[in-house]
PDB file of N, CA and C in Angstrom:
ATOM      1  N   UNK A   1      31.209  10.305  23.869  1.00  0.00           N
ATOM      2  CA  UNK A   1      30.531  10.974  22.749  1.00  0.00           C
ATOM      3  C   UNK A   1      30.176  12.416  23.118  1.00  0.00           C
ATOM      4  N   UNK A   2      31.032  13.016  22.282  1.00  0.00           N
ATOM      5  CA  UNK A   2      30.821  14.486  22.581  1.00  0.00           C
ATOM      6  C   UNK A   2      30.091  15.562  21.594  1.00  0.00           C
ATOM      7  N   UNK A   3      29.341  16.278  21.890  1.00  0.00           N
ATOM      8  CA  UNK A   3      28.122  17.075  21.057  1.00  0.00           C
ATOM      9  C   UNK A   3      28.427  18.409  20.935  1.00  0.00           C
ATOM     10  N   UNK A   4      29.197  18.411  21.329  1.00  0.00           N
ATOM     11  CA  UNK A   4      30.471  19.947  21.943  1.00  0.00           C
ATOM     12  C   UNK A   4      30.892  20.251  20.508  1.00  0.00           C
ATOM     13  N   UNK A   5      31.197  19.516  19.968  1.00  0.00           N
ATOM     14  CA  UNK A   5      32.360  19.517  18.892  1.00  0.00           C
ATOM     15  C   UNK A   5      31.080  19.304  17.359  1.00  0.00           C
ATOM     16  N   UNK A   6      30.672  20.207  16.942  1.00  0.00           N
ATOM     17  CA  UNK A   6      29.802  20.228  16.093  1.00  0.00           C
ATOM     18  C   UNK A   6      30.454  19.953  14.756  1.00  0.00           C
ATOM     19  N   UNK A   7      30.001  19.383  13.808  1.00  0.00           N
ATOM     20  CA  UNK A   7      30.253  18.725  12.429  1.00  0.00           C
ATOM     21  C   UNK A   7      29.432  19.726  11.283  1.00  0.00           C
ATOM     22  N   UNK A   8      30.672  20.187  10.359  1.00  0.00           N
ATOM     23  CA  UNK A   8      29.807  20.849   9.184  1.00  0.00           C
ATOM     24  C   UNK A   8      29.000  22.427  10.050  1.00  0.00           C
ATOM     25  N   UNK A   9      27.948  22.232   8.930  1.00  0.00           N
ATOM     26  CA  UNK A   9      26.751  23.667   9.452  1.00  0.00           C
ATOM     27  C   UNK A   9      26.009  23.784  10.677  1.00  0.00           C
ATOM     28  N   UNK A  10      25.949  22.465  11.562  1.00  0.00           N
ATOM     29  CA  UNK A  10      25.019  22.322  12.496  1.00  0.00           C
ATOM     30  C   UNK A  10      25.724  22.857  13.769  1.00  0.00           C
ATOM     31  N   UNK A  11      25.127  23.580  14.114  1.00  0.00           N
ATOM     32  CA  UNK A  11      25.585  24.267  15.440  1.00  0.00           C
ATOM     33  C   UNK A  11      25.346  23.184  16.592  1.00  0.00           C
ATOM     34  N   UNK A  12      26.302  22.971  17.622  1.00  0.00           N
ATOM     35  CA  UNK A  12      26.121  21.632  18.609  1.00  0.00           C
ATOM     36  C   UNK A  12      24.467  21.292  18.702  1.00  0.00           C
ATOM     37  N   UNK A  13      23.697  22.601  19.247  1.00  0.00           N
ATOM     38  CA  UNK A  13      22.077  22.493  19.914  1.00  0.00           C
ATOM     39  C   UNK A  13      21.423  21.689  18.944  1.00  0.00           C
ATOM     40  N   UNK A  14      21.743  21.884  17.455  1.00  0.00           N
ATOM     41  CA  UNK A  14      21.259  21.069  16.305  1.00  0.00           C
ATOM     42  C   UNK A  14      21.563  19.948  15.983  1.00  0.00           C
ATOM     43  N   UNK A  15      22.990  19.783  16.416  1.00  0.00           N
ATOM     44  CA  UNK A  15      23.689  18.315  16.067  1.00  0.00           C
ATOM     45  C   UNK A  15      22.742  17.724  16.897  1.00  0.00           C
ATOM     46  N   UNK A  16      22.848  18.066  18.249  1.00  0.00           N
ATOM     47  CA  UNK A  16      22.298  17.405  19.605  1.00  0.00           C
ATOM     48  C   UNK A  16      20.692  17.027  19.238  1.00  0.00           C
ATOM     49  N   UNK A  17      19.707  17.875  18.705  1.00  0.00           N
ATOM     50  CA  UNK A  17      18.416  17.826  18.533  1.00  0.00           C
ATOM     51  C   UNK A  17      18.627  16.680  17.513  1.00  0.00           C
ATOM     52  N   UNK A  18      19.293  16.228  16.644  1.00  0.00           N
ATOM     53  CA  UNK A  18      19.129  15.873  15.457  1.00  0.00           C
ATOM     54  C   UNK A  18      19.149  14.133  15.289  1.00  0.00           C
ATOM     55  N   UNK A  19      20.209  13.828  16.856  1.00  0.00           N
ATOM     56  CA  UNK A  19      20.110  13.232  17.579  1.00  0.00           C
ATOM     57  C   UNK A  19      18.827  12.664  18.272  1.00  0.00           C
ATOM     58  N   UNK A  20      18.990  13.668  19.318  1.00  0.00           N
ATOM     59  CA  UNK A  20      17.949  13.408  20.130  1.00  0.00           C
ATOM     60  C   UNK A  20      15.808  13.133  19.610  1.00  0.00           C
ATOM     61  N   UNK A  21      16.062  14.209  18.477  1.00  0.00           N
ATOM     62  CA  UNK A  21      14.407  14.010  18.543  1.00  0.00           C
ATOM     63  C   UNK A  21      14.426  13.938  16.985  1.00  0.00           C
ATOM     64  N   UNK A  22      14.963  12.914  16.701  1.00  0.00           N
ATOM     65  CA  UNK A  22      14.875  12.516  15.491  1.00  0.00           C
ATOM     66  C   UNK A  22      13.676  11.612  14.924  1.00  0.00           C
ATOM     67  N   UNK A  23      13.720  10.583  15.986  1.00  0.00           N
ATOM     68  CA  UNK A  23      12.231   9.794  15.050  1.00  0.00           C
ATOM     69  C   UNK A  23      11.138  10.815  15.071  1.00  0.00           C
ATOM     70  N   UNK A  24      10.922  11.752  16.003  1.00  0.00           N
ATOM     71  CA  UNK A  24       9.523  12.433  15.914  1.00  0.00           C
ATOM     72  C   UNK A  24       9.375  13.454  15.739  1.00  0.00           C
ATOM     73  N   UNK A  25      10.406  14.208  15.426  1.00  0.00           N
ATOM     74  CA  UNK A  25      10.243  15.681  15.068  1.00  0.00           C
ATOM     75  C   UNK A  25      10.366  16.082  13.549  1.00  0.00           C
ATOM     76  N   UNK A  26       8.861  16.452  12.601  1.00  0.00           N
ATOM     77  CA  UNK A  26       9.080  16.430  11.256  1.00  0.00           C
ATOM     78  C   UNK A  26      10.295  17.462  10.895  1.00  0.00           C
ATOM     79  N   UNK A  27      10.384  18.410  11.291  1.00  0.00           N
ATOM     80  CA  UNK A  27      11.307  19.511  10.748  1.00  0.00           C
ATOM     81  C   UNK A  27      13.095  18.703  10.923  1.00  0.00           C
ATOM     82  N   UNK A  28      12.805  17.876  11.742  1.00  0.00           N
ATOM     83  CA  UNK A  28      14.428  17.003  12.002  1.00  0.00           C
ATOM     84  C   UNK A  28      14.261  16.126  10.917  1.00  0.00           C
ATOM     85  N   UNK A  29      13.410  14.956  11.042  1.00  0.00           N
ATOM     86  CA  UNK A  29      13.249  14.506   9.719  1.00  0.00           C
ATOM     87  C   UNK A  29      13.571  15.048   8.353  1.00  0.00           C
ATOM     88  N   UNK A  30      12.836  15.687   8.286  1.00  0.00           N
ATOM     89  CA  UNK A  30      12.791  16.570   6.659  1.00  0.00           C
ATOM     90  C   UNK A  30      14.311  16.907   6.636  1.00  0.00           C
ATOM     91  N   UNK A  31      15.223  16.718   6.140  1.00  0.00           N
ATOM     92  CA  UNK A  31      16.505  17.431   6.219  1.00  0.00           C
ATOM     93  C   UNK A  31      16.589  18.479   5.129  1.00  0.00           C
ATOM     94  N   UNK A  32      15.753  18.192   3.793  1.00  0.00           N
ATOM     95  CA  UNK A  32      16.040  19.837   2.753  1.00  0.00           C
ATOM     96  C   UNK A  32      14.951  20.729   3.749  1.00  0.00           C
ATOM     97  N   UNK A  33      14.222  20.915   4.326  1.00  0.00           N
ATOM     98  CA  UNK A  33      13.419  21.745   5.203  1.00  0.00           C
ATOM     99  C   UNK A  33      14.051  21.801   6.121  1.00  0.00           C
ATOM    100  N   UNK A  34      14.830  21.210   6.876  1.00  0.00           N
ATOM    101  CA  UNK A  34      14.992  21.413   8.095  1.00  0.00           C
ATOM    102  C   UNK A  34      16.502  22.362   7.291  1.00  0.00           C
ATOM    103  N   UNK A  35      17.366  22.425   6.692  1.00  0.00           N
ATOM    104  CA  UNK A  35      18.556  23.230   6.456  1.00  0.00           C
ATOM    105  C   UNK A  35      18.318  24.608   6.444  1.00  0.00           C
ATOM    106  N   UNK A  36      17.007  24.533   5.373  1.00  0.00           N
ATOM    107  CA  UNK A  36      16.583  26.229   4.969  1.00  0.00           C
ATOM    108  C   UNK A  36      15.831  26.575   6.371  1.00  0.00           C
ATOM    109  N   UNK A  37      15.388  26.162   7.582  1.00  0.00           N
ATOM    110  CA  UNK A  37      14.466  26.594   8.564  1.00  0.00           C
ATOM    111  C   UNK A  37      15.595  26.765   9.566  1.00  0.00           C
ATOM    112  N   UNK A  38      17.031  26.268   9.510  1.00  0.00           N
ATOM    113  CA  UNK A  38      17.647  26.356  10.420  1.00  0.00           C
ATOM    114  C   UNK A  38      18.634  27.718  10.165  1.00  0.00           C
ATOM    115  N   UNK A  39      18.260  28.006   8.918  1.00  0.00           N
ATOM    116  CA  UNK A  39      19.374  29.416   8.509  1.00  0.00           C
ATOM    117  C   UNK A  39      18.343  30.779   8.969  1.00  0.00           C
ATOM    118  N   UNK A  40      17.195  30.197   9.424  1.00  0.00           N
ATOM    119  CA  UNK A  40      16.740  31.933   9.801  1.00  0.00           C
ATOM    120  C   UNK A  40      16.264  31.891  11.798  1.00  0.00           C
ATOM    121  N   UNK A  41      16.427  32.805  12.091  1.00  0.00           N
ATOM    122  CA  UNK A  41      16.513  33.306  13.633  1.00  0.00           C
ATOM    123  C   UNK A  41      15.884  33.195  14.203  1.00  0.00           C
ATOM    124  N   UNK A  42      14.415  32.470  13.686  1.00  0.00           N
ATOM    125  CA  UNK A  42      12.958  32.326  14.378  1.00  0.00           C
ATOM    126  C   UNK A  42      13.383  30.903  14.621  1.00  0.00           C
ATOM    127  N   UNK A  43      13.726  30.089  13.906  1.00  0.00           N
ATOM    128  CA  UNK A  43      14.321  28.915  13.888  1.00  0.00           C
ATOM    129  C   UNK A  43      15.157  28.848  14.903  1.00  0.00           C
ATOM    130  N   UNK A  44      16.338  29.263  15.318  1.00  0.00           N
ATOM    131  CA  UNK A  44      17.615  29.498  16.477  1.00  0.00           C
ATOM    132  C   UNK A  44      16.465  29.814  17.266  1.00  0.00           C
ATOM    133  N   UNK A  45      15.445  30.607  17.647  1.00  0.00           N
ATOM    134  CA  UNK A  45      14.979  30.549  19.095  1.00  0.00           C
ATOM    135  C   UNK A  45      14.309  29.674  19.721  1.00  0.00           C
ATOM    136  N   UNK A  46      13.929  28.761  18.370  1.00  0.00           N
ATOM    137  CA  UNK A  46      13.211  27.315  18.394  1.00  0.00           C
ATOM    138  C   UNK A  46      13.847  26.315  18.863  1.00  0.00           C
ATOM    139  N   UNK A  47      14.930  26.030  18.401  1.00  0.00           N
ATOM    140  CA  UNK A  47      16.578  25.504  19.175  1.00  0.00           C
ATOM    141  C   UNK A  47      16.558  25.892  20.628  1.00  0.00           C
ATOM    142  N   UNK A  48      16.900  26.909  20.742  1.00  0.00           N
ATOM    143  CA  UNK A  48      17.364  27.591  22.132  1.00  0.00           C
ATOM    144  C   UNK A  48      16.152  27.058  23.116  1.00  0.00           C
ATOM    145  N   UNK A  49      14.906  27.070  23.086  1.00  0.00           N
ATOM    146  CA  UNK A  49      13.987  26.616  24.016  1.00  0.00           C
ATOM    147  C   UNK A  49      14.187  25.007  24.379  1.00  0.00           C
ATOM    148  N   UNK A  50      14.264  24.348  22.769  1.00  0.00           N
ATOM    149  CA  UNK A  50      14.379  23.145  23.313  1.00  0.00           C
ATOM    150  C   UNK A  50      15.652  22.522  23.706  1.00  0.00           C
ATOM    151  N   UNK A  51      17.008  23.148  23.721  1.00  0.00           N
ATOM    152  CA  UNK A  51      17.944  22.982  24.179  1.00  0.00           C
ATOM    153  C   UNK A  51      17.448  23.178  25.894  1.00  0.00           C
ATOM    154  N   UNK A  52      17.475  24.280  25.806  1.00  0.00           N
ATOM    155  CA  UNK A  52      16.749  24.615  27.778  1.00  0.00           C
ATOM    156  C   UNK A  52      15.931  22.835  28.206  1.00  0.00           C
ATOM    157  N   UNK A  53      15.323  22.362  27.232  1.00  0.00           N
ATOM    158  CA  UNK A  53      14.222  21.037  28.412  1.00  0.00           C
ATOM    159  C   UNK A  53      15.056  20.123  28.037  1.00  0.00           C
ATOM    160  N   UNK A  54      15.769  20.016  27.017  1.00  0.00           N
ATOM    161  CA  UNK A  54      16.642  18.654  26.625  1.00  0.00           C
ATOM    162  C   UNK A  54      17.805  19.033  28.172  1.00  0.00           C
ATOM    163  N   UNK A  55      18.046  20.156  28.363  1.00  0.00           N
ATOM    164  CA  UNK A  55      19.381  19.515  29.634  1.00  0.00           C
ATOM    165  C   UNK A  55      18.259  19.227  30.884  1.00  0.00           C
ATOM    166  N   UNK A  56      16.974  19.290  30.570  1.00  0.00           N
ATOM    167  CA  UNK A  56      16.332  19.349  32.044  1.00  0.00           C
ATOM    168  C   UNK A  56      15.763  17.790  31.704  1.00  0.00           C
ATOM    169  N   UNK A  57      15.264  17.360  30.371  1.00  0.00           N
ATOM    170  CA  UNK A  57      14.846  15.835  30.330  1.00  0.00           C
ATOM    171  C   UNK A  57      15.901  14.697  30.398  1.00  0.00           C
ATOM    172  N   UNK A  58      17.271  15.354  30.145  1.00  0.00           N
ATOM    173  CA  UNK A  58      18.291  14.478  29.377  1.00  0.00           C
ATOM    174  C   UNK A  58      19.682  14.645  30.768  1.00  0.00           C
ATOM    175  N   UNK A  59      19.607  14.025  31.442  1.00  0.00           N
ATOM    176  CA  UNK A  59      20.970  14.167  32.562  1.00  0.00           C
ATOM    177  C   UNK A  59      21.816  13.698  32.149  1.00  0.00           C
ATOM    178  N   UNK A  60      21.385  12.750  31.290  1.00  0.00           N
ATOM    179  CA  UNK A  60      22.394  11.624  30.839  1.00  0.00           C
ATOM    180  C   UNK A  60      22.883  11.833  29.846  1.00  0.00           C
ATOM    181  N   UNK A  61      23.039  13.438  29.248  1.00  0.00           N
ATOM    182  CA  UNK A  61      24.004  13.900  28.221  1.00  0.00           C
ATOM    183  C   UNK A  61      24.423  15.294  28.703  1.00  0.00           C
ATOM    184  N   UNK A  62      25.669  15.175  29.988  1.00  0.00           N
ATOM    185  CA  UNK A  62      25.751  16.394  30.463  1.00  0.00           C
ATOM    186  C   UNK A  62      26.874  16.796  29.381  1.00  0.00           C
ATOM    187  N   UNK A  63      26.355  18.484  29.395  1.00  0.00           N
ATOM    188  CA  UNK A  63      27.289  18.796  28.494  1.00  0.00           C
ATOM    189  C   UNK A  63      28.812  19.919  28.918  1.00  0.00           C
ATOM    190  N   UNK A  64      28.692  19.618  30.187  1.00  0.00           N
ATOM    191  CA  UNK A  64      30.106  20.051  30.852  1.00  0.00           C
ATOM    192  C   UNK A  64      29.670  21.050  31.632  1.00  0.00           C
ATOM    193  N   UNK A  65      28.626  21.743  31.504  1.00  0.00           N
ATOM    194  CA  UNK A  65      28.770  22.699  32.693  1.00  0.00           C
ATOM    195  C   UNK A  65      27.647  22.273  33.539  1.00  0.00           C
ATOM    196  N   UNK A  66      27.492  21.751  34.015  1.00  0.00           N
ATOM    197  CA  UNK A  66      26.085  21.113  34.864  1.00  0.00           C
ATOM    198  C   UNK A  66      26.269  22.095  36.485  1.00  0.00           C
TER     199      UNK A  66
END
């Protein structure tokens, strides 16, 4: 199962979050909120941080460059 290969609008870090912190993260939940919060750049840096602890919590989804 590869996360590499993103589906539709979601950029992998999103596929991957959407995944990953789905039961508890409202903005993942919410999907009409979470679309419009993911099209602006404050949003992408919100991604980008938690991409950074997901490869440091998550070993067990290496994503090729380890």
């Amino acid at each position: 199962m590869s996360y590499q290969k993103s589906q539709g609008g979601l950029s992998e870090t999103q596929h991957f979050f959407l995944h990953l912190m789905d039961p508890k993260h409202p903005r993942v939940r919410n999907a009409s909120s979470f679309s419009k919060a993911s099209s602006n750049g404050q949003d992408q840096a919100f991604f980008s941080k938690l991409a950074s602890k997901a490869k440091m919590l998550s070993p067990s989804h290496p994503k090729g460059n380890s």
